[in-house]
PDB file of N, CA and C in Angstrom:
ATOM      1  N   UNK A   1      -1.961  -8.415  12.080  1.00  0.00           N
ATOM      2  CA  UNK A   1      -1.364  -7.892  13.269  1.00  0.00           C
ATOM      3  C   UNK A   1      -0.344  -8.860  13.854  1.00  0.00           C
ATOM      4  N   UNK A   2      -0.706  -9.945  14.244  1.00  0.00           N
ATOM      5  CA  UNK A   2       0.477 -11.429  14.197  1.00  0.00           C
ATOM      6  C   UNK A   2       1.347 -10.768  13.855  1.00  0.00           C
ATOM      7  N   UNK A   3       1.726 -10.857  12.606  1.00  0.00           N
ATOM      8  CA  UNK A   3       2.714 -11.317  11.621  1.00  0.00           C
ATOM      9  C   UNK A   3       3.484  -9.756  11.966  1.00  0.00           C
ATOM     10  N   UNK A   4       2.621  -9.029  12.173  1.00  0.00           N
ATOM     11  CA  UNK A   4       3.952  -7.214  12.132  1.00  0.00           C
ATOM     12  C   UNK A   4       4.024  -7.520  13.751  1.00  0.00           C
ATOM     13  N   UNK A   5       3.557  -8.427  15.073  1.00  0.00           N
ATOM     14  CA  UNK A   5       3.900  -7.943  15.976  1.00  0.00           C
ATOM     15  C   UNK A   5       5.145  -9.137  15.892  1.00  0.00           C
ATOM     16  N   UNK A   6       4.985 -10.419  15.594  1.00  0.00           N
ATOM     17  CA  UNK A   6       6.161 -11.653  15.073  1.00  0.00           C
ATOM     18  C   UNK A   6       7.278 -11.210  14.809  1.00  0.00           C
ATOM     19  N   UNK A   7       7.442 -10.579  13.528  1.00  0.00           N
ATOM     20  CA  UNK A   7       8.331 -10.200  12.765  1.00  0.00           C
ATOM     21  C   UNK A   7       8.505  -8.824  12.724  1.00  0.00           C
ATOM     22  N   UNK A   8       8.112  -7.361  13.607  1.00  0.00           N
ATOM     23  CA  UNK A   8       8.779  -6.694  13.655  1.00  0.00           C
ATOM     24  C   UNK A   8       8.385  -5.733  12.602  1.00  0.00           C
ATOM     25  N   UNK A   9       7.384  -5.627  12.078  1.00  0.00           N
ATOM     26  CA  UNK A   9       6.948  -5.045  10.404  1.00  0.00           C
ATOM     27  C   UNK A   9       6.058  -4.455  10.865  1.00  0.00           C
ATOM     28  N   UNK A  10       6.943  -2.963  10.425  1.00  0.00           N
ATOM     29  CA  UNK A  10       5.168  -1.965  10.517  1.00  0.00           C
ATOM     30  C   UNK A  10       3.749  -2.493   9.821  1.00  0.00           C
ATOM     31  N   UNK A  11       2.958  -1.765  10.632  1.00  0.00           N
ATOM     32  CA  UNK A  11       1.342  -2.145  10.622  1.00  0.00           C
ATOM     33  C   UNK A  11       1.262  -1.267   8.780  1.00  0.00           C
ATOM     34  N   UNK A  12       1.303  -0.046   8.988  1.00  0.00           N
ATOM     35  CA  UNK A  12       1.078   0.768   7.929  1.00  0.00           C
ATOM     36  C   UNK A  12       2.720   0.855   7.072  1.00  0.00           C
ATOM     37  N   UNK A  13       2.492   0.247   5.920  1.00  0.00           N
ATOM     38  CA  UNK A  13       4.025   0.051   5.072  1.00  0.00           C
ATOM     39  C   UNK A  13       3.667   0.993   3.520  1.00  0.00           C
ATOM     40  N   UNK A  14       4.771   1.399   2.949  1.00  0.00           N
ATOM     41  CA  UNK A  14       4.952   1.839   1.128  1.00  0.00           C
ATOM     42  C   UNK A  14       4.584   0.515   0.858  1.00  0.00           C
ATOM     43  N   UNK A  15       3.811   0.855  -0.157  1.00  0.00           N
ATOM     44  CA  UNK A  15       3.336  -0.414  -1.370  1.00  0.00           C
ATOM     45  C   UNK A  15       4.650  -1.258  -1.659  1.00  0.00           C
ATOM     46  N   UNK A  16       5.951  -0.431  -2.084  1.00  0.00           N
ATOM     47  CA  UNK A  16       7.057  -1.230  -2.256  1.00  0.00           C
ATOM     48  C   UNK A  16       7.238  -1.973  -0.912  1.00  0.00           C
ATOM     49  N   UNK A  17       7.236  -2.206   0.082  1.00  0.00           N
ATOM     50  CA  UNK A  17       7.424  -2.544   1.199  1.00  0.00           C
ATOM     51  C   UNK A  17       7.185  -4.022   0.996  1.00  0.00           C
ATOM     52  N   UNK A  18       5.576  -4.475   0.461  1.00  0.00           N
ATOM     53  CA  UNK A  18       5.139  -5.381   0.171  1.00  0.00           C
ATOM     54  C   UNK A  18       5.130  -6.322  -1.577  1.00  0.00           C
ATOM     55  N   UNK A  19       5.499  -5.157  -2.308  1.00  0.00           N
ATOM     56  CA  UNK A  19       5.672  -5.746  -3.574  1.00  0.00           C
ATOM     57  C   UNK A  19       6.710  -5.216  -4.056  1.00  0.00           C
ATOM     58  N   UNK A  20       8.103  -5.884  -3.679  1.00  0.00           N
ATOM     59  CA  UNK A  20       9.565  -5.278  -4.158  1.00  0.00           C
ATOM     60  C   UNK A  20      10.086  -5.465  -5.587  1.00  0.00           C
ATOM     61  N   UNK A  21       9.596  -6.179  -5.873  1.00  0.00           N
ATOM     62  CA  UNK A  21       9.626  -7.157  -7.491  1.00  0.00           C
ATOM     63  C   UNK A  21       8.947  -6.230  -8.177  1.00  0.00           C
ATOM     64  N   UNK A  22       8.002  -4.808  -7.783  1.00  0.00           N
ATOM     65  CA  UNK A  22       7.143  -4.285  -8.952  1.00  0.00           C
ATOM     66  C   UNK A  22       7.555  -3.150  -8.722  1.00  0.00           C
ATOM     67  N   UNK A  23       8.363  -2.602  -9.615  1.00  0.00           N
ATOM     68  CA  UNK A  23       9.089  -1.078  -9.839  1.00  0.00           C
ATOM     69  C   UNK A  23       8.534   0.147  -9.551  1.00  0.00           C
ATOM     70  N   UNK A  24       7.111   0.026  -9.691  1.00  0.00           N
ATOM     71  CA  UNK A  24       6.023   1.039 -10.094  1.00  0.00           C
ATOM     72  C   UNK A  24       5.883   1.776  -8.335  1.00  0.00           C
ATOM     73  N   UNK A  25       5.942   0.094  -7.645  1.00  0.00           N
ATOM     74  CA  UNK A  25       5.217   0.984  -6.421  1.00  0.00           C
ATOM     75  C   UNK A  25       6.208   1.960  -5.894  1.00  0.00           C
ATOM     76  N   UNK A  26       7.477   1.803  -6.486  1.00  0.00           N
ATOM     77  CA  UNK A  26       8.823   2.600  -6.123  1.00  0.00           C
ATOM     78  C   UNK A  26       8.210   4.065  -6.140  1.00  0.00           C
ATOM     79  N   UNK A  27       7.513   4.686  -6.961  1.00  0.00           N
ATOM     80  CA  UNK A  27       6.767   5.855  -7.174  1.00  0.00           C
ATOM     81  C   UNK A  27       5.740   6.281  -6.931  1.00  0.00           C
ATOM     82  N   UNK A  28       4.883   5.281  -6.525  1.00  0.00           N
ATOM     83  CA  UNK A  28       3.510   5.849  -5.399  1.00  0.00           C
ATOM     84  C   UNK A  28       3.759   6.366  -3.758  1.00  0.00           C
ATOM     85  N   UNK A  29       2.804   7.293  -3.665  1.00  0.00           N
ATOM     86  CA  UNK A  29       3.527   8.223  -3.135  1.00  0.00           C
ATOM     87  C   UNK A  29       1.858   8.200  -1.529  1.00  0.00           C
ATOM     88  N   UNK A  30       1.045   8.454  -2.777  1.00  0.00           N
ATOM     89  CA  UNK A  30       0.195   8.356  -1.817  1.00  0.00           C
ATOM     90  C   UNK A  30      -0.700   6.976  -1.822  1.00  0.00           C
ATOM     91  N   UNK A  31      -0.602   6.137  -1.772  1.00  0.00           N
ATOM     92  CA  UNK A  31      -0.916   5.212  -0.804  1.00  0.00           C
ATOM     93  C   UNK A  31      -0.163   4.222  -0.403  1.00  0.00           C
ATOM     94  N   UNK A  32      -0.930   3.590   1.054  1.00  0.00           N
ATOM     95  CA  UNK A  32      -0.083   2.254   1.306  1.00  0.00           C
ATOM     96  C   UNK A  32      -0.597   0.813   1.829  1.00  0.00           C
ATOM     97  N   UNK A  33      -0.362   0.124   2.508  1.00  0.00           N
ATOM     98  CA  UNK A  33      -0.842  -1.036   3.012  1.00  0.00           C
ATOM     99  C   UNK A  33      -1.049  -1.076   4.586  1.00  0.00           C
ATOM    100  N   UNK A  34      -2.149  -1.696   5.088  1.00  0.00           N
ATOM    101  CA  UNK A  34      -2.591  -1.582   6.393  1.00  0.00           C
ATOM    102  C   UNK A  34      -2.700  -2.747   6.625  1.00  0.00           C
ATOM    103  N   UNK A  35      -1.320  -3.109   7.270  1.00  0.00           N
ATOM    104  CA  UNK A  35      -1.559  -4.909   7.335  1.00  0.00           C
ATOM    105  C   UNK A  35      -1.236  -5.410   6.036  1.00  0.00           C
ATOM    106  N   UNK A  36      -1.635  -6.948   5.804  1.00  0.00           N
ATOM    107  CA  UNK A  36      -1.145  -7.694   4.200  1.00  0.00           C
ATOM    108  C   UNK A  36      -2.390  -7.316   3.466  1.00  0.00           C
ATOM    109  N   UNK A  37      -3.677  -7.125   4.216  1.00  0.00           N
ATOM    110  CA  UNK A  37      -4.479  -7.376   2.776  1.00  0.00           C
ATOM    111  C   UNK A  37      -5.690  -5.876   2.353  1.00  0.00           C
ATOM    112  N   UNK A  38      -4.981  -5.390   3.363  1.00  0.00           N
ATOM    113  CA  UNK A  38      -5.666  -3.776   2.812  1.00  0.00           C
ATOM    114  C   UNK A  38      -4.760  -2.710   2.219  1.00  0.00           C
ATOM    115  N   UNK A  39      -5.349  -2.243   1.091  1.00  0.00           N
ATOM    116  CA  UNK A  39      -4.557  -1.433   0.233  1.00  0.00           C
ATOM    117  C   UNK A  39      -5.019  -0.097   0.798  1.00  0.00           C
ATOM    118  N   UNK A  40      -4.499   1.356   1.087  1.00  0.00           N
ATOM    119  CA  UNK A  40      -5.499   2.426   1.251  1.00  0.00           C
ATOM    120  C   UNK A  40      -4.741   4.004   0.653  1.00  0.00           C
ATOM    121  N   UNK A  41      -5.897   4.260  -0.162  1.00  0.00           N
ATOM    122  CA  UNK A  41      -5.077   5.160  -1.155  1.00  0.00           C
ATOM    123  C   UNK A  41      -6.615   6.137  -0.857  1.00  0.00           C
ATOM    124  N   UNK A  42      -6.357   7.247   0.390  1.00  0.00           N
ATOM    125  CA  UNK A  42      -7.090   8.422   0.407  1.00  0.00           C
ATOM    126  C   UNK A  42      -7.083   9.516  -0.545  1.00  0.00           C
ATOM    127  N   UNK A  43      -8.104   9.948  -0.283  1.00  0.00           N
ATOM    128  CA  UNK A  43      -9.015  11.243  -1.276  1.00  0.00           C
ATOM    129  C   UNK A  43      -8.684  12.176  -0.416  1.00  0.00           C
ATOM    130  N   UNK A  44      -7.623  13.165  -0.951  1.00  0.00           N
ATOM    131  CA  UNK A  44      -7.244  14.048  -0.156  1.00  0.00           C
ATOM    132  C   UNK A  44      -7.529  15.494  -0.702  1.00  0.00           C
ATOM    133  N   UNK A  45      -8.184  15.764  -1.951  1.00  0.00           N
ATOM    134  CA  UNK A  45      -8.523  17.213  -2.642  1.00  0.00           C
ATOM    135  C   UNK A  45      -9.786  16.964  -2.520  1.00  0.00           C
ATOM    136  N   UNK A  46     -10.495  18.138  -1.798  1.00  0.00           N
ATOM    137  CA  UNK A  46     -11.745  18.638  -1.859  1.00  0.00           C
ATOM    138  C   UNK A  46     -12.748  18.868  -2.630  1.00  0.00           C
ATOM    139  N   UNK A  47     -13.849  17.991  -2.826  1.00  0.00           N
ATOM    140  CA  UNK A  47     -14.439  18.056  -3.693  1.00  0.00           C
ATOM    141  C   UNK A  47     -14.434  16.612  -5.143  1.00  0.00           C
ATOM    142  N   UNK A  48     -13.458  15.959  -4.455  1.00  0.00           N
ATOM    143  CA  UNK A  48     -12.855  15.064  -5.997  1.00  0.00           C
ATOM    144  C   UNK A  48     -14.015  14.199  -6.395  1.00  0.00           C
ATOM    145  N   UNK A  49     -13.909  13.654  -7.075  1.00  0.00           N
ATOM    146  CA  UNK A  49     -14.962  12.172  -6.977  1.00  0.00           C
ATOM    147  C   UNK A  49     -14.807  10.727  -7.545  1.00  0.00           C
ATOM    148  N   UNK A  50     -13.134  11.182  -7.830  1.00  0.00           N
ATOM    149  CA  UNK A  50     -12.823  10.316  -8.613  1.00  0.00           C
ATOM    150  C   UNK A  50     -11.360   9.716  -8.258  1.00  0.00           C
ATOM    151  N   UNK A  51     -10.376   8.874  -7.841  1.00  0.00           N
ATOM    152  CA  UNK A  51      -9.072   8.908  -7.966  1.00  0.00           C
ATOM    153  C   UNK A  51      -8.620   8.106  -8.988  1.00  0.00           C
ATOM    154  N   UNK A  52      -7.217   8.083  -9.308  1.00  0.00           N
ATOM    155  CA  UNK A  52      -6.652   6.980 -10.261  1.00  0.00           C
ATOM    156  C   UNK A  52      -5.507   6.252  -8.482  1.00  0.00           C
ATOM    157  N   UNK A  53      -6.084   4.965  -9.027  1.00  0.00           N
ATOM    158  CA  UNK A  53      -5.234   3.523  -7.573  1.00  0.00           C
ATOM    159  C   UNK A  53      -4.297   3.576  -8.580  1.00  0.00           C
ATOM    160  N   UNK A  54      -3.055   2.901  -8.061  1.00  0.00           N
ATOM    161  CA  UNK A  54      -2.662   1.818  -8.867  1.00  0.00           C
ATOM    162  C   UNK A  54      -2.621   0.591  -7.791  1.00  0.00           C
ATOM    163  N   UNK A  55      -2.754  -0.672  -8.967  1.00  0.00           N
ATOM    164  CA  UNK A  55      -3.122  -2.135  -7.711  1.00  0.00           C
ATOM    165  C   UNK A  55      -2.114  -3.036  -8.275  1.00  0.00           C
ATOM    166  N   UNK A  56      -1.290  -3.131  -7.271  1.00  0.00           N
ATOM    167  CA  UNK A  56       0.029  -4.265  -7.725  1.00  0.00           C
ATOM    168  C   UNK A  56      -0.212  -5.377  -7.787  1.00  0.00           C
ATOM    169  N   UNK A  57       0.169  -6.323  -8.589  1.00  0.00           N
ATOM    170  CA  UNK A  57      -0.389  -7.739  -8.745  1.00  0.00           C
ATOM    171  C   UNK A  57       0.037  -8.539  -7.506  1.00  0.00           C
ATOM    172  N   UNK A  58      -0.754  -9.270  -7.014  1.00  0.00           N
ATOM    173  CA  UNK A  58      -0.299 -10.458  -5.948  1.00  0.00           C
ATOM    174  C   UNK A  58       0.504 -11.186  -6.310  1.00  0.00           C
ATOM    175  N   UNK A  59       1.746 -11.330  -5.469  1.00  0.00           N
ATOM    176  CA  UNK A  59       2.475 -12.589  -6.407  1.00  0.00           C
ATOM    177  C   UNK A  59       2.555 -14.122  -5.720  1.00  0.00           C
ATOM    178  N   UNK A  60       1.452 -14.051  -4.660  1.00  0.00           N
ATOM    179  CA  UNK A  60       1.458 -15.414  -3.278  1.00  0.00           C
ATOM    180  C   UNK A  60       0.779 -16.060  -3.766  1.00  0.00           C
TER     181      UNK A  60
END
């Protein structure tokens, strides 16, 4: 919270937001980042039990 009220950076960002160097997150669609160190990729079809993440490598 610091750091997005410091610098001006949304709380909730696109994965690319935080990992610009990794092409991939250019195309995720549904999830994103809550803050630096939570990833959150909801279950949004009824019934599912399963999702596919994708998890971008840390590069810090």
């Amino acid at each position: 919270m610091k750091r997005c009220y410091k610098k001006g950076i949304p709380l909730m960002r696109p994965l690319f937001f935080d990992f610009p160097s990794d092409e991939n997150t250019y195309y995720v669609e549904d999830e994103f980042m809550f803050g630096s160190d939570i990833l959150v990729a909801p279950v949004c079809e009824e019934g599912a039990e399963s999702k596919k993440v994708y998890l971008p490598k840390r590069t810090r």
